[in-house]
N, C-alpha and C. Protein backbone atom coordinates (compact mmCIF):
# COMPACT_ATOMS: atom_id res chain seq x y z
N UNK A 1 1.29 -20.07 -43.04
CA UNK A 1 1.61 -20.42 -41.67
C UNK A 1 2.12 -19.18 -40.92
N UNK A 2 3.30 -18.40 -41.84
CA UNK A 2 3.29 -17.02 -40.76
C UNK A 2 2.62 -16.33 -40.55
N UNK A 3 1.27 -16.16 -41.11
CA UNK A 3 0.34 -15.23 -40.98
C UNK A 3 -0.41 -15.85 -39.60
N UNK A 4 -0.62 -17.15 -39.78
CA UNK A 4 -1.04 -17.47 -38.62
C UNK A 4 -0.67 -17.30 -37.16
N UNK A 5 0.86 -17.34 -37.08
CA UNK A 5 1.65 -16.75 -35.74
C UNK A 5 1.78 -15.84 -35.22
N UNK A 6 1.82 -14.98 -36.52
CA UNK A 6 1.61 -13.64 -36.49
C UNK A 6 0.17 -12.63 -36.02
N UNK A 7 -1.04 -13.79 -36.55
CA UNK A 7 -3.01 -13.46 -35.82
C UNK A 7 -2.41 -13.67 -34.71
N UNK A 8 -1.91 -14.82 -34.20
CA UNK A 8 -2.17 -15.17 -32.68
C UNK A 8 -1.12 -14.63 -31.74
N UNK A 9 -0.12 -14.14 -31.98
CA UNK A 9 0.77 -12.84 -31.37
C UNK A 9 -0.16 -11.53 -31.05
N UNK A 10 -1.22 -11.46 -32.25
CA UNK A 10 -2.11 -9.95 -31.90
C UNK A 10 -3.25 -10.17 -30.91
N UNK A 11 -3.54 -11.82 -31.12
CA UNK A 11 -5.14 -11.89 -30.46
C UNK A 11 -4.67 -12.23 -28.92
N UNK A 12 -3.82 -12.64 -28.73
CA UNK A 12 -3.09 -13.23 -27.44
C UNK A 12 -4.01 -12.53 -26.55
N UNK A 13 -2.66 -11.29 -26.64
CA UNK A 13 -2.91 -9.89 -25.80
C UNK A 13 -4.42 -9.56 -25.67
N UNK A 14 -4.95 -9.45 -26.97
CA UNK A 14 -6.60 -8.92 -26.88
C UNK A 14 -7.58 -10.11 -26.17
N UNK A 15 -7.40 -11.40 -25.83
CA UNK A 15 -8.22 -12.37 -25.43
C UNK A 15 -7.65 -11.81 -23.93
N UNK A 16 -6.50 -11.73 -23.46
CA UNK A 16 -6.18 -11.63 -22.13
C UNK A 16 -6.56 -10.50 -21.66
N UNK A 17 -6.80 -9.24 -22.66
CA UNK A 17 -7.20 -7.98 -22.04
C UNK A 17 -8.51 -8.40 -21.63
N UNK A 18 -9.08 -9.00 -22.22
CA UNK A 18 -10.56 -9.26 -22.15
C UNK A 18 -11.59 -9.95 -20.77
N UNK A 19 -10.20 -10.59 -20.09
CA UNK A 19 -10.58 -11.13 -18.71
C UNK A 19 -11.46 -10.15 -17.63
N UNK A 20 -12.64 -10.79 -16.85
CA UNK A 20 -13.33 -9.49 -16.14
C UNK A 20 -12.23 -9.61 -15.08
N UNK A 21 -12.47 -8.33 -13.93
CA UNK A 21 -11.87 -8.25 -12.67
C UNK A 21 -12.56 -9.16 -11.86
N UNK A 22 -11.65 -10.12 -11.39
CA UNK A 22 -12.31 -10.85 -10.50
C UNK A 22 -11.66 -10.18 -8.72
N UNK A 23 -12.75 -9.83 -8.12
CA UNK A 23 -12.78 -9.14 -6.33
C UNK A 23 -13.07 -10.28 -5.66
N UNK A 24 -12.07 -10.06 -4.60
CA UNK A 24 -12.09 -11.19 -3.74
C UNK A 24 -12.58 -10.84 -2.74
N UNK A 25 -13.00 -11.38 -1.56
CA UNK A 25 -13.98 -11.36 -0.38
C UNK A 25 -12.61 -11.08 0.91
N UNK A 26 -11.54 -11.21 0.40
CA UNK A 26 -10.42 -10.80 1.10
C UNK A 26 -9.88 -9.50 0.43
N UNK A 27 -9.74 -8.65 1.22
CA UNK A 27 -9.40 -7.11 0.49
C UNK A 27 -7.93 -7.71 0.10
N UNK A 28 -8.09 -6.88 -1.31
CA UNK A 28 -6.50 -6.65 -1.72
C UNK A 28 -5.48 -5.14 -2.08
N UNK A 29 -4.61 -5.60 -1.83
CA UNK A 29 -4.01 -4.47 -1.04
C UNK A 29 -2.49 -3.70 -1.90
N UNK A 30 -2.07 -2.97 -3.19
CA UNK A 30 -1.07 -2.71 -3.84
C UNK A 30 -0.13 -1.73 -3.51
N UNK A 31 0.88 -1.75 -3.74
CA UNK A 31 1.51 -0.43 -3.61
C UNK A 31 1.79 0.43 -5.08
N UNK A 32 1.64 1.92 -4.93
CA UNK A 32 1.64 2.25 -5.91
C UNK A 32 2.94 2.93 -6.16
N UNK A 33 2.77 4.19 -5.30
CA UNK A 33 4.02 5.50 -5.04
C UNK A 33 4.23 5.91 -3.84
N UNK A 34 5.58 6.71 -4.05
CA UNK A 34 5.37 7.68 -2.70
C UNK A 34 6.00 8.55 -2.95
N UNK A 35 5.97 9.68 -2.81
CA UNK A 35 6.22 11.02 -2.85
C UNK A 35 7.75 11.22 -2.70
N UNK A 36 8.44 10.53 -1.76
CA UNK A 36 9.73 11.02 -1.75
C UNK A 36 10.13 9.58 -0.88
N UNK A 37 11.43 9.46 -1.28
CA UNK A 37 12.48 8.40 -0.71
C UNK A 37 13.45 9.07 0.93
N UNK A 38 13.64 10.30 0.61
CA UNK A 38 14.10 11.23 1.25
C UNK A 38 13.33 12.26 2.32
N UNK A 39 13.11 11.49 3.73
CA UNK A 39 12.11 12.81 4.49
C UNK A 39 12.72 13.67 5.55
N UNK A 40 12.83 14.67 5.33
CA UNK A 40 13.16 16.23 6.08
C UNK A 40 12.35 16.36 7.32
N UNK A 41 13.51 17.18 8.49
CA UNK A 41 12.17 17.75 9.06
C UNK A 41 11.15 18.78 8.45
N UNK A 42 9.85 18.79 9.35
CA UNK A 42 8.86 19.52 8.77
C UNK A 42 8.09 19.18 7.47
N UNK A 43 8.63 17.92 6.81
CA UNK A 43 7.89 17.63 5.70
C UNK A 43 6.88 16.23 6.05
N UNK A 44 6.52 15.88 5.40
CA UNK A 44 5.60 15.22 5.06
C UNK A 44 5.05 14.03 4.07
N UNK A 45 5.30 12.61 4.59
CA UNK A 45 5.71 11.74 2.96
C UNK A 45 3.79 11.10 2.88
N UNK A 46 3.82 10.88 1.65
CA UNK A 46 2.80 10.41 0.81
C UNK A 46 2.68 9.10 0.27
N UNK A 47 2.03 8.29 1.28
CA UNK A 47 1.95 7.05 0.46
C UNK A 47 1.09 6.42 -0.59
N UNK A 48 0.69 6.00 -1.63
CA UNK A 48 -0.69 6.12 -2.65
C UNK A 48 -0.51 4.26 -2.89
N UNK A 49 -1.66 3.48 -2.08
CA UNK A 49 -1.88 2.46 -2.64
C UNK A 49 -3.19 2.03 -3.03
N UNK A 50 -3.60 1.10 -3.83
CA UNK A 50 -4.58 0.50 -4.31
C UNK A 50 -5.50 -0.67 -3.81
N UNK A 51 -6.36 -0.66 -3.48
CA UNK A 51 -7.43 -1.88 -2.98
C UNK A 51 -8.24 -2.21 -3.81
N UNK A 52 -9.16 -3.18 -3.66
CA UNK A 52 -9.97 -3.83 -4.08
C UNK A 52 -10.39 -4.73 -3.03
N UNK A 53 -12.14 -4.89 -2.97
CA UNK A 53 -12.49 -5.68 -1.98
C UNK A 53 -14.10 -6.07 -2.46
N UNK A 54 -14.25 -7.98 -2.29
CA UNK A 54 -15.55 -7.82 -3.42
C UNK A 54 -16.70 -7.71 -2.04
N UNK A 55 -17.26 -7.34 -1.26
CA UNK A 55 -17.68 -6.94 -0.52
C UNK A 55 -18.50 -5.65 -0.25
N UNK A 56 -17.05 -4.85 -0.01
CA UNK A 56 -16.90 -3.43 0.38
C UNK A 56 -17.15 -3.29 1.44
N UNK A 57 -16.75 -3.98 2.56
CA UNK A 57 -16.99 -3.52 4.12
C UNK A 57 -15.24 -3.92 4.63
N UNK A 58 -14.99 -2.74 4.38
CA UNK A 58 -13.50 -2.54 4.61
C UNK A 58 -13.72 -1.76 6.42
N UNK A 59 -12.91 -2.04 7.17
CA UNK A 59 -12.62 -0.78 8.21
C UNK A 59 -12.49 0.24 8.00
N UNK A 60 -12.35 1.22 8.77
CA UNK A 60 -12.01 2.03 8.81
C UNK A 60 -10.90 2.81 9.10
N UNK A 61 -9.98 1.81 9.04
CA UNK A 61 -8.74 2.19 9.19
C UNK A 61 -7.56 1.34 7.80
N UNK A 62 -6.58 1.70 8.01
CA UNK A 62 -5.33 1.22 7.03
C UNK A 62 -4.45 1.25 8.24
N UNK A 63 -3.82 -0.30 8.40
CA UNK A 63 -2.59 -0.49 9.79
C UNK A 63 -1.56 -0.74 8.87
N UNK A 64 -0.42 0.25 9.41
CA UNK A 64 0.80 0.57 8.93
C UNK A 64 1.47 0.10 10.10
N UNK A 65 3.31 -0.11 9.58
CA UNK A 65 4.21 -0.93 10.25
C UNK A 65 5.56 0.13 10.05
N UNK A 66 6.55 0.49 10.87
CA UNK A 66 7.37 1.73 10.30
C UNK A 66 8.71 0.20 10.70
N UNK A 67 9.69 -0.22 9.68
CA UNK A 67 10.29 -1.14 10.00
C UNK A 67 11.67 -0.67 10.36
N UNK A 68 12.35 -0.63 10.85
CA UNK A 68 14.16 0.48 10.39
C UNK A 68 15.03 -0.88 11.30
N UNK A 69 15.69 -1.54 10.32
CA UNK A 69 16.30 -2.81 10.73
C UNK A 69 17.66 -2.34 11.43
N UNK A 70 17.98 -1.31 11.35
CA UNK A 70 19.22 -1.22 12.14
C UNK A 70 19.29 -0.64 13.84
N UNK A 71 17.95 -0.56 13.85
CA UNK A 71 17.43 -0.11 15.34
C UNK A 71 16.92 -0.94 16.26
N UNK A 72 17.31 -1.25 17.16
CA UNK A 72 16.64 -1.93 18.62
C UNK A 72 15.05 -2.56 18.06
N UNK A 73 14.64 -3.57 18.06
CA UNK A 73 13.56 -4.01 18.17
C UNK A 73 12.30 -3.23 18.48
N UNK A 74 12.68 -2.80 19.74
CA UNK A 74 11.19 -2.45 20.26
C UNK A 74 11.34 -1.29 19.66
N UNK A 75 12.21 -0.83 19.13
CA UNK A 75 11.49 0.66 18.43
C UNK A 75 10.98 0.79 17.01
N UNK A 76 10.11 -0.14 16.71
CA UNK A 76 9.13 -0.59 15.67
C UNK A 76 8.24 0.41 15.75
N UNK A 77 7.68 1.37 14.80
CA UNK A 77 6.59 2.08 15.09
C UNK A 77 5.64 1.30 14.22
N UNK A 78 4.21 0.60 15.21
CA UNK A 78 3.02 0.49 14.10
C UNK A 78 1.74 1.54 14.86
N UNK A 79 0.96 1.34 13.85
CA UNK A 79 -0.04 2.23 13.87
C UNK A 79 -1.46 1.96 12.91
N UNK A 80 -2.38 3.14 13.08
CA UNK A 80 -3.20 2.85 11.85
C UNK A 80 -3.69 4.10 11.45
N UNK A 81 -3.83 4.44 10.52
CA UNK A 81 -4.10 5.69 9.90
C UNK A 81 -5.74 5.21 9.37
N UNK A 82 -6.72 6.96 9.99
CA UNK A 82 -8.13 6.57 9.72
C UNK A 82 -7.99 6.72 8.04
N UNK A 83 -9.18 6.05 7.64
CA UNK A 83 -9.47 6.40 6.23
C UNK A 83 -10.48 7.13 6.02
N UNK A 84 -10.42 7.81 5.26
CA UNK A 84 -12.11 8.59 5.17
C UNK A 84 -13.62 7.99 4.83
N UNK A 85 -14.52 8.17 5.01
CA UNK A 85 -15.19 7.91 5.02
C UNK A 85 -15.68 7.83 3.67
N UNK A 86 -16.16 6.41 3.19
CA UNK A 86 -16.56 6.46 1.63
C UNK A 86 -17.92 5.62 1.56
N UNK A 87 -18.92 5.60 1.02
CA UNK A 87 -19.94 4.44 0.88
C UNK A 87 -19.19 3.33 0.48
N UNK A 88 -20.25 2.49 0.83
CA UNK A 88 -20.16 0.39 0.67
C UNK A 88 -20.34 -0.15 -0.47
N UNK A 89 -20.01 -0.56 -1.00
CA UNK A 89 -20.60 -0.91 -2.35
C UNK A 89 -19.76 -2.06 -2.61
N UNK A 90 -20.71 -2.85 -3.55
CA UNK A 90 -20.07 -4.16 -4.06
C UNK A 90 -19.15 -4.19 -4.99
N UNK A 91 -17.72 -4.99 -5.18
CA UNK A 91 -16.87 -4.73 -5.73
C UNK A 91 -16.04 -3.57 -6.20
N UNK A 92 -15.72 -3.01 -4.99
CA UNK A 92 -14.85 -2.19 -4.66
C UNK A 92 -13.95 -1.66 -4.75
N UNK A 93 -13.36 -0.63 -5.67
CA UNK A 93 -11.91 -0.38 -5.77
C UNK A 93 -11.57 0.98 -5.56
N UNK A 94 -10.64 1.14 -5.50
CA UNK A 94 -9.90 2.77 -5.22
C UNK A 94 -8.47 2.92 -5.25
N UNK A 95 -8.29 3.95 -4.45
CA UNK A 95 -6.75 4.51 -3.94
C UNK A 95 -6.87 4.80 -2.45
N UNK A 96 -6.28 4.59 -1.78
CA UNK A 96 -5.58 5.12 -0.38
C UNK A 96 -4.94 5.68 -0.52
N UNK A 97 -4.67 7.00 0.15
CA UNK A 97 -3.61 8.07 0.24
C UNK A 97 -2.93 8.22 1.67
N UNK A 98 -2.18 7.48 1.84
CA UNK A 98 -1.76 7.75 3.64
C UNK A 98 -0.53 8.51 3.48
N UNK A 99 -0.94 9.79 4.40
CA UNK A 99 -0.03 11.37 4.49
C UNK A 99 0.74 10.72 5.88
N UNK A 100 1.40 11.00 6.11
CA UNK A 100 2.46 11.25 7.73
C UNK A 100 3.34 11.90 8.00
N UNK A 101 3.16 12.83 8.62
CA UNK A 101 4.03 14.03 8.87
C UNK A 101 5.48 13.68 9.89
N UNK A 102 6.50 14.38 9.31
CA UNK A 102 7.85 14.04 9.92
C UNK A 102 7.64 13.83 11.59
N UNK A 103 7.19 14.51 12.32
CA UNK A 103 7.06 14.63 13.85
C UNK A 103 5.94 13.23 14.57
N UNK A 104 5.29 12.61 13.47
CA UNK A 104 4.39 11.18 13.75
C UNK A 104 5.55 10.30 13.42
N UNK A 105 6.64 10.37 12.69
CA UNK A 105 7.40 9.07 12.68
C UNK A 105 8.81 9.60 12.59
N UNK A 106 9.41 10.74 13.45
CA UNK A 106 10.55 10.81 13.71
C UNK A 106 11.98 9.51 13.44
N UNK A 107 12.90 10.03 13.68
CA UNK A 107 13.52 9.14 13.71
C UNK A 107 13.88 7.89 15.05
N UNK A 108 13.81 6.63 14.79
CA UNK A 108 13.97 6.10 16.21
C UNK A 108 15.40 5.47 16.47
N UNK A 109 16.65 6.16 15.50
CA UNK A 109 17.95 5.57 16.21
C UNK A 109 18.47 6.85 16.01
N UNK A 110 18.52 7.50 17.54
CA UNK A 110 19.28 8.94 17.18
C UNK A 110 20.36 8.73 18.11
N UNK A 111 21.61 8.96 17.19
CA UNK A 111 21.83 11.03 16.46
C UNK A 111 21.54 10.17 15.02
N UNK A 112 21.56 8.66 14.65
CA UNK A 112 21.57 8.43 13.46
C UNK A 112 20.88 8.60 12.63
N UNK A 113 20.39 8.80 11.06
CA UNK A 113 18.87 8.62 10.56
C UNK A 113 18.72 7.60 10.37
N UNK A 114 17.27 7.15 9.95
CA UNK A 114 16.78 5.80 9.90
C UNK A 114 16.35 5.54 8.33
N UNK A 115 16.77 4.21 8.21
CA UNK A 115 16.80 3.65 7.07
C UNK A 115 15.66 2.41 7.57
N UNK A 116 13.98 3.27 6.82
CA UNK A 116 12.81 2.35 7.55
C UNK A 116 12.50 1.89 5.82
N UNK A 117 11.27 0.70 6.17
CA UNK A 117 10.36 0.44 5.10
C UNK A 117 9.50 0.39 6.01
N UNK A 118 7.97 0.95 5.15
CA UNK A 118 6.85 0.84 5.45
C UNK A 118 6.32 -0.15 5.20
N UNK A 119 5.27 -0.72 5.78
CA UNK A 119 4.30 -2.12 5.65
C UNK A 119 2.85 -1.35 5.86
N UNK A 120 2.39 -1.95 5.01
CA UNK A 120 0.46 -1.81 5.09
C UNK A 120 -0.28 -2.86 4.60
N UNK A 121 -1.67 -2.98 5.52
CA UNK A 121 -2.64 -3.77 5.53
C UNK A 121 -4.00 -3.50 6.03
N UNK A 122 -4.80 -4.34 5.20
CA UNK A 122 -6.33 -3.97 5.22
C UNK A 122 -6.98 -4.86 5.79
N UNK A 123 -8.00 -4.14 6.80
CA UNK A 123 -9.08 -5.33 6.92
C UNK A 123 -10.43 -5.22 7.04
N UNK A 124 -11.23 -6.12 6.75
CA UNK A 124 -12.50 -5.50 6.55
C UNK A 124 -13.20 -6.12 7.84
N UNK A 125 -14.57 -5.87 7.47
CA UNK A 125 -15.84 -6.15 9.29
C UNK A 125 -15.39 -8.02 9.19
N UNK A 126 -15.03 -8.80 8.48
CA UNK A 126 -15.13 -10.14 8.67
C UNK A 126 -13.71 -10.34 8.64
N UNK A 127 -13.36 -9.87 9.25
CA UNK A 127 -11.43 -9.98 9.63
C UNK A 127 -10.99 -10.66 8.61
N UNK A 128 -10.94 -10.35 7.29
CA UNK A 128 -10.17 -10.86 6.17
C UNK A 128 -9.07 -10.15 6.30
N UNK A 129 -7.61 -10.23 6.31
CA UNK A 129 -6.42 -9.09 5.90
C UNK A 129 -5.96 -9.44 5.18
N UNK A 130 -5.28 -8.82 4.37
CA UNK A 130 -5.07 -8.46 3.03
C UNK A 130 -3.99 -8.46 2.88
N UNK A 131 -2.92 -8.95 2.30
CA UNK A 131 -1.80 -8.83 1.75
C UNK A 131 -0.69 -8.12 2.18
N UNK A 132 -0.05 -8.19 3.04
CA UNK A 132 1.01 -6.60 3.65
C UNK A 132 1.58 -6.77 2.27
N UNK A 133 2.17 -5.01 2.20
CA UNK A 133 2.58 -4.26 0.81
C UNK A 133 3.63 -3.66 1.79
N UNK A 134 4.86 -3.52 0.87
CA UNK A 134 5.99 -2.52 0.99
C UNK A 134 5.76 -1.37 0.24
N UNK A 135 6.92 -0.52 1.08
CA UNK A 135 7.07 0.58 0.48
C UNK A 135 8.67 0.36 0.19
N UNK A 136 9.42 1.33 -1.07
CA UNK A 136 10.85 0.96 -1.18
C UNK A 136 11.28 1.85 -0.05
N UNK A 137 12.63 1.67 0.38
CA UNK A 137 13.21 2.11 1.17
C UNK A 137 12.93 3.66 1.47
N UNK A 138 12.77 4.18 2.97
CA UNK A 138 13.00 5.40 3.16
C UNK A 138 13.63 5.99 4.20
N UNK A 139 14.44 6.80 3.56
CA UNK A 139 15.63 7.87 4.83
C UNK A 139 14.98 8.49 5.62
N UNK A 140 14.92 8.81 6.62
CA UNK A 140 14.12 9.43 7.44
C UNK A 140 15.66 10.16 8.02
N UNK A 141 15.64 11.85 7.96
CA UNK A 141 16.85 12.24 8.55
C UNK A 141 16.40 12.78 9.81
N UNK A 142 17.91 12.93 10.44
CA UNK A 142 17.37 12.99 11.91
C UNK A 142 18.02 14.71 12.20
């Protein structure tokens, strides 16, 4: 009998690795990293997330959200950063790399710095959107 608990403790894992990727017709949308928690002037933060889309007719863009809860409302920065240009193809996956330089998202409660999170989302030619993703917290000094 323990040998038996013991097969199916090993095969578990190996039956579940075994599942295909199933792509959805709605892009999906991960967060991965980012380069720094901490942004300076003159620098430059790095965001790296993950998609999948069973399609592949994504836009051409990635719409970002700059959130900083301790600031006035309307000073929400959104936006959309282009993506590069990649062929179409069915079942789709990759990385996004969205760069933004300190002087595109300054700080918006000054003399204070801003304590923002980022939001991102995808959408493709049949207006599916995709999942908004965080980023963990980031200082933006002023």
């Amino acid at each position: 009998m323990r040998h038996i608990i013991l097969f199916s403790v090993f095969l578990l894992p190996l039956l579940s690795g075994c599942k295909k990727n199933k792509f959805s017709t709605t892009p999906s949308l991960k967060f991965k990293s980012v380069n720094t928690t901490q942004l300076q002037r003159n620098e430059s933060i790095r965001f790296t997330l993950s998609f999948t889309d069973a399609d592949g007719d994504l836009t051409d863009n990635i719409f970002f959200k700059e959130v900083v809860p301790n600031c006035p409302a309307d000073s929400v920065h959104a936006d959309s950063y282009q993506l590069p240009p990649f062929p179409a193809s069915k079942n789709q996956q990759g990385d996004i790399i969205v760069t933004l330089e300190y002087n595109s998202i300054p700080p918006q409660c000054n003399p204070q710095n801003d304590t923002a999170t980022f939001r991102f989302a995808l959408r493709d030619k049949a207006q599916h959107v995709s999942d908004t993703v965080s980023s963990p917290v980031i200082i933006i000094y002023n």
